[in-house]
Every structure is written in structure tokens, then in C-alpha cells.
PDB file of N, CA and C in Angstrom:
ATOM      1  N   UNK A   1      17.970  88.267  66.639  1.00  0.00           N
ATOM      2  CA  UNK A   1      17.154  88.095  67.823  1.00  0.00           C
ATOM      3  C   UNK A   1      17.273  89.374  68.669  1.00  0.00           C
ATOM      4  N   UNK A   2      15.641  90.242  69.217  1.00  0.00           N
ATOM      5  CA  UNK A   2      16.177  90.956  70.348  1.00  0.00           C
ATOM      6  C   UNK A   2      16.448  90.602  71.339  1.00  0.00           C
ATOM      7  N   UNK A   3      17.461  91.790  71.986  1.00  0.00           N
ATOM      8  CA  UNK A   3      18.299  91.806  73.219  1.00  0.00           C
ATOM      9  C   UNK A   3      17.361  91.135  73.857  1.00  0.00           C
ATOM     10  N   UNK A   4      16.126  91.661  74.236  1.00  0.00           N
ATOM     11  CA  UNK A   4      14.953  91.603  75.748  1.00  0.00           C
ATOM     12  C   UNK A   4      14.902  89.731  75.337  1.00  0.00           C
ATOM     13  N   UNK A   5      14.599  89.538  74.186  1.00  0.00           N
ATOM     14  CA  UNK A   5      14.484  88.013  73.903  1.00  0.00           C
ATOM     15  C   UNK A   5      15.631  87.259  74.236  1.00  0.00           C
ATOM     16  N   UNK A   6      16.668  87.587  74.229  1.00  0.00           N
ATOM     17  CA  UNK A   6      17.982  86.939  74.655  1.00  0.00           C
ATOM     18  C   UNK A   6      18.170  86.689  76.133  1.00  0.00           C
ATOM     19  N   UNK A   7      17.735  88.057  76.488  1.00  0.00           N
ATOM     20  CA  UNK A   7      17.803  88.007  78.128  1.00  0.00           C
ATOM     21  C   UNK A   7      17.261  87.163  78.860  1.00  0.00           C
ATOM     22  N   UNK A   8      15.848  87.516  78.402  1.00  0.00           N
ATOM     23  CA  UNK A   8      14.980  86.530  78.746  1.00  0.00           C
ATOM     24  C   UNK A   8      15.041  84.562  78.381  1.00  0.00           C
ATOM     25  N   UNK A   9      15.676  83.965  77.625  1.00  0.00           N
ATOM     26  CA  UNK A   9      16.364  83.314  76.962  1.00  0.00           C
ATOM     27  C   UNK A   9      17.742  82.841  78.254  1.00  0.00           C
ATOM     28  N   UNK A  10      18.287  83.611  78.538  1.00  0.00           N
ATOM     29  CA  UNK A  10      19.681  83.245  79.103  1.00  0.00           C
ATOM     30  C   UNK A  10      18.828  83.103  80.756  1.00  0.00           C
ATOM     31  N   UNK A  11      17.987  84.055  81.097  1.00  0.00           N
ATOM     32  CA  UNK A  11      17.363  84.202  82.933  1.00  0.00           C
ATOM     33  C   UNK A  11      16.521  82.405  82.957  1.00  0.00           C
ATOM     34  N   UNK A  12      15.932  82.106  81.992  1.00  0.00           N
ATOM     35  CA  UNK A  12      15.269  80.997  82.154  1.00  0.00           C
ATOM     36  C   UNK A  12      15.863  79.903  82.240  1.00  0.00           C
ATOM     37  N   UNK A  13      17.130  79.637  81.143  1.00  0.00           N
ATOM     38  CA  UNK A  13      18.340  78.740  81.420  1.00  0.00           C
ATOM     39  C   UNK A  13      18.768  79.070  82.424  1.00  0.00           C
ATOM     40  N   UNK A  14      19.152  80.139  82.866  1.00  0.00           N
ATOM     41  CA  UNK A  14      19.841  80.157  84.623  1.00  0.00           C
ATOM     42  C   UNK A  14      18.767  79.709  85.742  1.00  0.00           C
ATOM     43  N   UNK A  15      17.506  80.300  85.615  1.00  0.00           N
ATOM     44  CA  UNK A  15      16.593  79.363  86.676  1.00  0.00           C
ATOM     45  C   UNK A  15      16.656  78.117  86.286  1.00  0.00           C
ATOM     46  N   UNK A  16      16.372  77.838  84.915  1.00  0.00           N
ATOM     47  CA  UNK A  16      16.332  75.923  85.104  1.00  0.00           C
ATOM     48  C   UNK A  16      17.802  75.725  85.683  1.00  0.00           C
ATOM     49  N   UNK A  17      18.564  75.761  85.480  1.00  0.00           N
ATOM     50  CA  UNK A  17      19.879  75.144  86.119  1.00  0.00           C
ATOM     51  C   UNK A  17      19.790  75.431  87.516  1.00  0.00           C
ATOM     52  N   UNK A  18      19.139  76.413  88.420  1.00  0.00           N
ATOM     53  CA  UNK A  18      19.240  76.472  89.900  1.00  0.00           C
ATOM     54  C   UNK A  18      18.012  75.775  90.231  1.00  0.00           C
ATOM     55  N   UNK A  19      17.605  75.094  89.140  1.00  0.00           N
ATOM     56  CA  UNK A  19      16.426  74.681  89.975  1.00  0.00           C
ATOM     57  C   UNK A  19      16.661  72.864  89.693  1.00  0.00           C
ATOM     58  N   UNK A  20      17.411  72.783  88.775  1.00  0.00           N
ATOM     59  CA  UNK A  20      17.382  71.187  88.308  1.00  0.00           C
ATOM     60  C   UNK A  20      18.922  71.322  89.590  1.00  0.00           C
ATOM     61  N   UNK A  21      19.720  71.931  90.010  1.00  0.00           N
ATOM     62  CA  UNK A  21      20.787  72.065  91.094  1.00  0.00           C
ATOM     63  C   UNK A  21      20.550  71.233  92.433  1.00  0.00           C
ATOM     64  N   UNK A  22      19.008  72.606  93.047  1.00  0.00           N
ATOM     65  CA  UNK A  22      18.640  72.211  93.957  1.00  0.00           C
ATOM     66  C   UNK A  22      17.436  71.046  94.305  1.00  0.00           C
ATOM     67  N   UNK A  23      16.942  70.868  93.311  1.00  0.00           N
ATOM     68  CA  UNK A  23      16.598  69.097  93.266  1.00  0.00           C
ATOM     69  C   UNK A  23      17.367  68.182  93.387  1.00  0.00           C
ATOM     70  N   UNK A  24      18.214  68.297  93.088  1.00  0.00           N
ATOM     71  CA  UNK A  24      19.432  67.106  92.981  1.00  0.00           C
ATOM     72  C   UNK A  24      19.702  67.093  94.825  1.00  0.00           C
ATOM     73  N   UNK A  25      19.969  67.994  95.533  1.00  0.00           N
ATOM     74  CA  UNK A  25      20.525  67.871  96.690  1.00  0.00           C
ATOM     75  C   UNK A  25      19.323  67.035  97.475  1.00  0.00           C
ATOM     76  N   UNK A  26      18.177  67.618  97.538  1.00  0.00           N
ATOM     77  CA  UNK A  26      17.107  66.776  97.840  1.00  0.00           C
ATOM     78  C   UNK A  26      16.810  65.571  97.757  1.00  0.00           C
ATOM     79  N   UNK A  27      16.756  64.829  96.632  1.00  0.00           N
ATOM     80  CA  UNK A  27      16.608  63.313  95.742  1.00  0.00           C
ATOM     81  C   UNK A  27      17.998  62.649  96.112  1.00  0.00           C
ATOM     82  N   UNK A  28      19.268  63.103  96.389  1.00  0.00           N
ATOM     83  CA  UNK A  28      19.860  62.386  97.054  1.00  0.00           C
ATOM     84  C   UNK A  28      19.848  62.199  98.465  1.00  0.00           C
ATOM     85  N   UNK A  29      19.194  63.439  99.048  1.00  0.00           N
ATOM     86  CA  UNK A  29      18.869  62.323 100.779  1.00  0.00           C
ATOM     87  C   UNK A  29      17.965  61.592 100.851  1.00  0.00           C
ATOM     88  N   UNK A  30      16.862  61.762  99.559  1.00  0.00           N
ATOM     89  CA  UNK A  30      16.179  60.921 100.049  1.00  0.00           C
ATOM     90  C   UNK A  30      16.260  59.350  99.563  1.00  0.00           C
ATOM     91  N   UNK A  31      17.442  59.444  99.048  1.00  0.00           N
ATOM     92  CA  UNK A  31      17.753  58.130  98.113  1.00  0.00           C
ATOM     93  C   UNK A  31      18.651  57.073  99.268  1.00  0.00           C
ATOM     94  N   UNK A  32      19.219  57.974 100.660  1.00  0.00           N
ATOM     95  CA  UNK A  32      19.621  57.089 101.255  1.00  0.00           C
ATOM     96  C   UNK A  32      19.173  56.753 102.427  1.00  0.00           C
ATOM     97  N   UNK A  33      17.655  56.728 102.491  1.00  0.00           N
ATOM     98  CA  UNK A  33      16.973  55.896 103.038  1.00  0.00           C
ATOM     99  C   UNK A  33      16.469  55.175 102.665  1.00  0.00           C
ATOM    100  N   UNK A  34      16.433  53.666 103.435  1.00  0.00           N
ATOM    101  CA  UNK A  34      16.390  52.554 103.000  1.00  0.00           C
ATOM    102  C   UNK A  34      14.759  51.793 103.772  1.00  0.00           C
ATOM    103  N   UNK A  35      13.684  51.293 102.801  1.00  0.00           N
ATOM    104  CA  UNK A  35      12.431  50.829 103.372  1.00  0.00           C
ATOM    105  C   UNK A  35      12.926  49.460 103.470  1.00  0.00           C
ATOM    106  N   UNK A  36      13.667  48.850 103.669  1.00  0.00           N
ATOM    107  CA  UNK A  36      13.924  47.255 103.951  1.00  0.00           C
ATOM    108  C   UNK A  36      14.230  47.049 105.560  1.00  0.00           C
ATOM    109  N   UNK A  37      14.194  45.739 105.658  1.00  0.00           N
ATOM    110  CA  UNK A  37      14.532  44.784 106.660  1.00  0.00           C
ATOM    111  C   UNK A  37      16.191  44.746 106.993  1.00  0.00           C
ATOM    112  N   UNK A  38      16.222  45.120 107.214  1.00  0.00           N
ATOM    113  CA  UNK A  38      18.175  44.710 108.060  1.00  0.00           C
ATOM    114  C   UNK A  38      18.457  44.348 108.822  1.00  0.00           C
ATOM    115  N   UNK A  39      19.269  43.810 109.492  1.00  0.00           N
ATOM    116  CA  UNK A  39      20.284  43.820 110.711  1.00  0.00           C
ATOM    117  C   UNK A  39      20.404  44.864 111.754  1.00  0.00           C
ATOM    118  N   UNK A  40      20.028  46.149 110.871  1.00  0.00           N
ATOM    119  CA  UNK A  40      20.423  47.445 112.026  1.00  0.00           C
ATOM    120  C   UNK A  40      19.267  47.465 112.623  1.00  0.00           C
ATOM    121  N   UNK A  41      18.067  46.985 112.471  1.00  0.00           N
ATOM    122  CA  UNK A  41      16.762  47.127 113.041  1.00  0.00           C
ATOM    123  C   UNK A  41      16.675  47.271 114.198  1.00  0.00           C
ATOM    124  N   UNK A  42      17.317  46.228 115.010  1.00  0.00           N
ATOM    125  CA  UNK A  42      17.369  46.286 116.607  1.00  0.00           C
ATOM    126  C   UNK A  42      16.239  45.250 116.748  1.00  0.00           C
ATOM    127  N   UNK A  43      16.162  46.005 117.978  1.00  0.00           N
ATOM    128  CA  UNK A  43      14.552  45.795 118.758  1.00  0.00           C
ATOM    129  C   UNK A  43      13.600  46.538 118.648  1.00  0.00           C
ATOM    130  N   UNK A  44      13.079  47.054 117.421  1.00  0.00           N
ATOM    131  CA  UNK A  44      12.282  48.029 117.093  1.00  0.00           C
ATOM    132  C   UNK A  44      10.713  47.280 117.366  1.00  0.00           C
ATOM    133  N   UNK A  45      10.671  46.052 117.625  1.00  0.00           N
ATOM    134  CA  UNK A  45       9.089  45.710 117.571  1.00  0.00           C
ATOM    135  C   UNK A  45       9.344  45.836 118.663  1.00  0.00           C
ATOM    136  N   UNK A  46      10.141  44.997 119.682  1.00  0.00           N
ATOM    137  CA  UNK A  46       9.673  45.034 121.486  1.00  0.00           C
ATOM    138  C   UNK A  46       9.776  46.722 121.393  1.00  0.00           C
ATOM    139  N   UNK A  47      10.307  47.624 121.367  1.00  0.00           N
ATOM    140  CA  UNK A  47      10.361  49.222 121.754  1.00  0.00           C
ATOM    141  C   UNK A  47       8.767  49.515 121.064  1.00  0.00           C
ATOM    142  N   UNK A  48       8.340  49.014 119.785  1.00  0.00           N
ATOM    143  CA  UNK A  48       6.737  49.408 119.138  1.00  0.00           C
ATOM    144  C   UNK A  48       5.627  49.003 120.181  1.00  0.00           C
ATOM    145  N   UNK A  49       6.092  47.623 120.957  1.00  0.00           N
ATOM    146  CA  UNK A  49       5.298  47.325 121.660  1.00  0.00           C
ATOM    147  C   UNK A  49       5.012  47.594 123.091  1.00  0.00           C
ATOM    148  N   UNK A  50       6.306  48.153 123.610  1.00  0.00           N
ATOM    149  CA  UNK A  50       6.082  48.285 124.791  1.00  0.00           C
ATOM    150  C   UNK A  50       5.810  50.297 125.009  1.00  0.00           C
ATOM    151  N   UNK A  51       6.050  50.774 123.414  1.00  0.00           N
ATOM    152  CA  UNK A  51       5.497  51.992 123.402  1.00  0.00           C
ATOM    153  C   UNK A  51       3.797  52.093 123.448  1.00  0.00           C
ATOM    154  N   UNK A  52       2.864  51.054 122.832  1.00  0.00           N
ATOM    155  CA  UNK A  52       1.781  50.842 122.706  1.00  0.00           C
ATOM    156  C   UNK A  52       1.132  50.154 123.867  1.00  0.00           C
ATOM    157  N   UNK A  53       1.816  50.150 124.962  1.00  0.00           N
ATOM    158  CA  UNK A  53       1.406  48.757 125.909  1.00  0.00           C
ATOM    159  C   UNK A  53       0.723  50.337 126.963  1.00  0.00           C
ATOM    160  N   UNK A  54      -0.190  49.921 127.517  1.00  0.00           N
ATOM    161  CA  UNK A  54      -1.424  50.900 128.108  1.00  0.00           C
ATOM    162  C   UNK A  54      -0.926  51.115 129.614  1.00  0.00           C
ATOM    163  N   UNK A  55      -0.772  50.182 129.930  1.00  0.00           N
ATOM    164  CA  UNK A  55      -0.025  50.456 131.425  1.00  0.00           C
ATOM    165  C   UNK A  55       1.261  49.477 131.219  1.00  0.00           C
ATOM    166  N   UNK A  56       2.631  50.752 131.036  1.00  0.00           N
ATOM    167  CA  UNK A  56       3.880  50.014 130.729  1.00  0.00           C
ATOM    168  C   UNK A  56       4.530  50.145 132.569  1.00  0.00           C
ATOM    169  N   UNK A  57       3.826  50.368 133.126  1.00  0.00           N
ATOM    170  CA  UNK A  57       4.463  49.834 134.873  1.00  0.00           C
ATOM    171  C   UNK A  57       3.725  49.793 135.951  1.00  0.00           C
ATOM    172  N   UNK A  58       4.380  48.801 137.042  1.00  0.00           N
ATOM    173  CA  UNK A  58       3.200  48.665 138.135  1.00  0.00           C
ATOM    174  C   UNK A  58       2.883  49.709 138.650  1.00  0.00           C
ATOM    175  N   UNK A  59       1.963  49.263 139.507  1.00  0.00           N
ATOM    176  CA  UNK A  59       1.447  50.453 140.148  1.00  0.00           C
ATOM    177  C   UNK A  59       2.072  51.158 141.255  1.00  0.00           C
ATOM    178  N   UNK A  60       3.274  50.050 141.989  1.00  0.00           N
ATOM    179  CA  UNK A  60       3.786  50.604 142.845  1.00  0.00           C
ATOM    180  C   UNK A  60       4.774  52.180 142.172  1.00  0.00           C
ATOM    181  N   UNK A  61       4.525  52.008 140.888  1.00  0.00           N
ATOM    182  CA  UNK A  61       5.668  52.883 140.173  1.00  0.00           C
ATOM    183  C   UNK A  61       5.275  54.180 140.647  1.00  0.00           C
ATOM    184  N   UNK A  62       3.790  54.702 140.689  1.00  0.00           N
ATOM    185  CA  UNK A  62       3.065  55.574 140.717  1.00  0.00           C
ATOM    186  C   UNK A  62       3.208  56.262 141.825  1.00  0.00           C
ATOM    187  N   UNK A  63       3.753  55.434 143.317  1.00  0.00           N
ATOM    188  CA  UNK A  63       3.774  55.581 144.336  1.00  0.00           C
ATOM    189  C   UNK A  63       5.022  56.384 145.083  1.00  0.00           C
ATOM    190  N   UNK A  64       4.440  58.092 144.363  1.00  0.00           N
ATOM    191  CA  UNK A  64       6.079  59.166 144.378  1.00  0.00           C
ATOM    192  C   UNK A  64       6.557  59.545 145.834  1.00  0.00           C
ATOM    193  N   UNK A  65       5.493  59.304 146.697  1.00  0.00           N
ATOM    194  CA  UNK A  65       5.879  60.392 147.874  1.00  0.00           C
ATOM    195  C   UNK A  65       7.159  59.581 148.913  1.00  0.00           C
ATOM    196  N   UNK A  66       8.121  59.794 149.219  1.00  0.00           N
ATOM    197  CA  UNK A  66       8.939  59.459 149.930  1.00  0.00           C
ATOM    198  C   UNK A  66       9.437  59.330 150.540  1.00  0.00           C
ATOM    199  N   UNK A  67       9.481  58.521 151.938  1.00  0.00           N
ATOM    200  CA  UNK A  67       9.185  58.903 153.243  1.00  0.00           C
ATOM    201  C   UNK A  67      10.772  58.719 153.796  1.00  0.00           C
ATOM    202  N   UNK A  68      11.098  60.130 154.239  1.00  0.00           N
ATOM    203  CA  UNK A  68      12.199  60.527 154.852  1.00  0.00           C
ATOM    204  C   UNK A  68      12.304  61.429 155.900  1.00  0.00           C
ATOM    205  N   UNK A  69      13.416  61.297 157.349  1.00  0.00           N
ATOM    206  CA  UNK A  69      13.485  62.467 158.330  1.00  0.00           C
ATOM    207  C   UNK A  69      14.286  63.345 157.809  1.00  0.00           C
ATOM    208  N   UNK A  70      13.564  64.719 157.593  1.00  0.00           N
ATOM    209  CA  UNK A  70      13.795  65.385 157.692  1.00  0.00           C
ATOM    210  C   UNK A  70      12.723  66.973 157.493  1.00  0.00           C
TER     211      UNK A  70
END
């Protein structure tokens, strides 16, 4: 076998191995997220809902100016 064929031969095994490497680090974070229902959920619907809610406070809320002597 020529050298240039060998080389070439050994550079491609070294990219596949840095490349099947750095897949691996990837595919495991994404392996520990979880699409289910749990316990840790919280209150994620009241927080969905009161993020979606159009006017989330009265109106007095609005009312910044603050009447002080000085």
C-alpha cells in the first residue's frame, strides 16, 4: 500500500473517532431531558396562565406617581 494511501487511511479514522467523540457528548445531554409529567412540575400551568392573562393587574397598579413632601 502507498504511504499517501495510508495516511490518508489513518487521517479519516482519526476524524471518524473525533467526530463519533464529540457526538457522544451531545446525545448525552440531550438524553437527560425528560418530556414527561412529574412531581417536579410545580405550578407550571397557573405561571402558563397567568403569563398569558392580558391584563395580569389592576389598574390601580398603573398608578406610579407618588405623592410625597418633599
Amino acid at each position: 500500500m502507498p504511504s499517501s494511501t495510508r495516511n490518508k487511511a489513518r487521517f479519516a479514522l482519526g476524524l471518524g473517532a473525533v467526530v463519533l467523540t464529540l457526538s457522544g457528548c451531545g446525545s448525552a445531554d440531550y438524553l437527560n431531558h425528560w418530556d414527561t409529567v412529574s412531581f417536579r412540575g410545580g405550578n407550571a400551568h397557573m405561571a402558563n396562565t397567568g403569563i398569558q392573562t392580558i391584563e395580569a393587574f389592576p389598574r390601580a397598579t398603573y398608578n406610579t406617581p407618588i405623592d410625597a413632601d418633599g
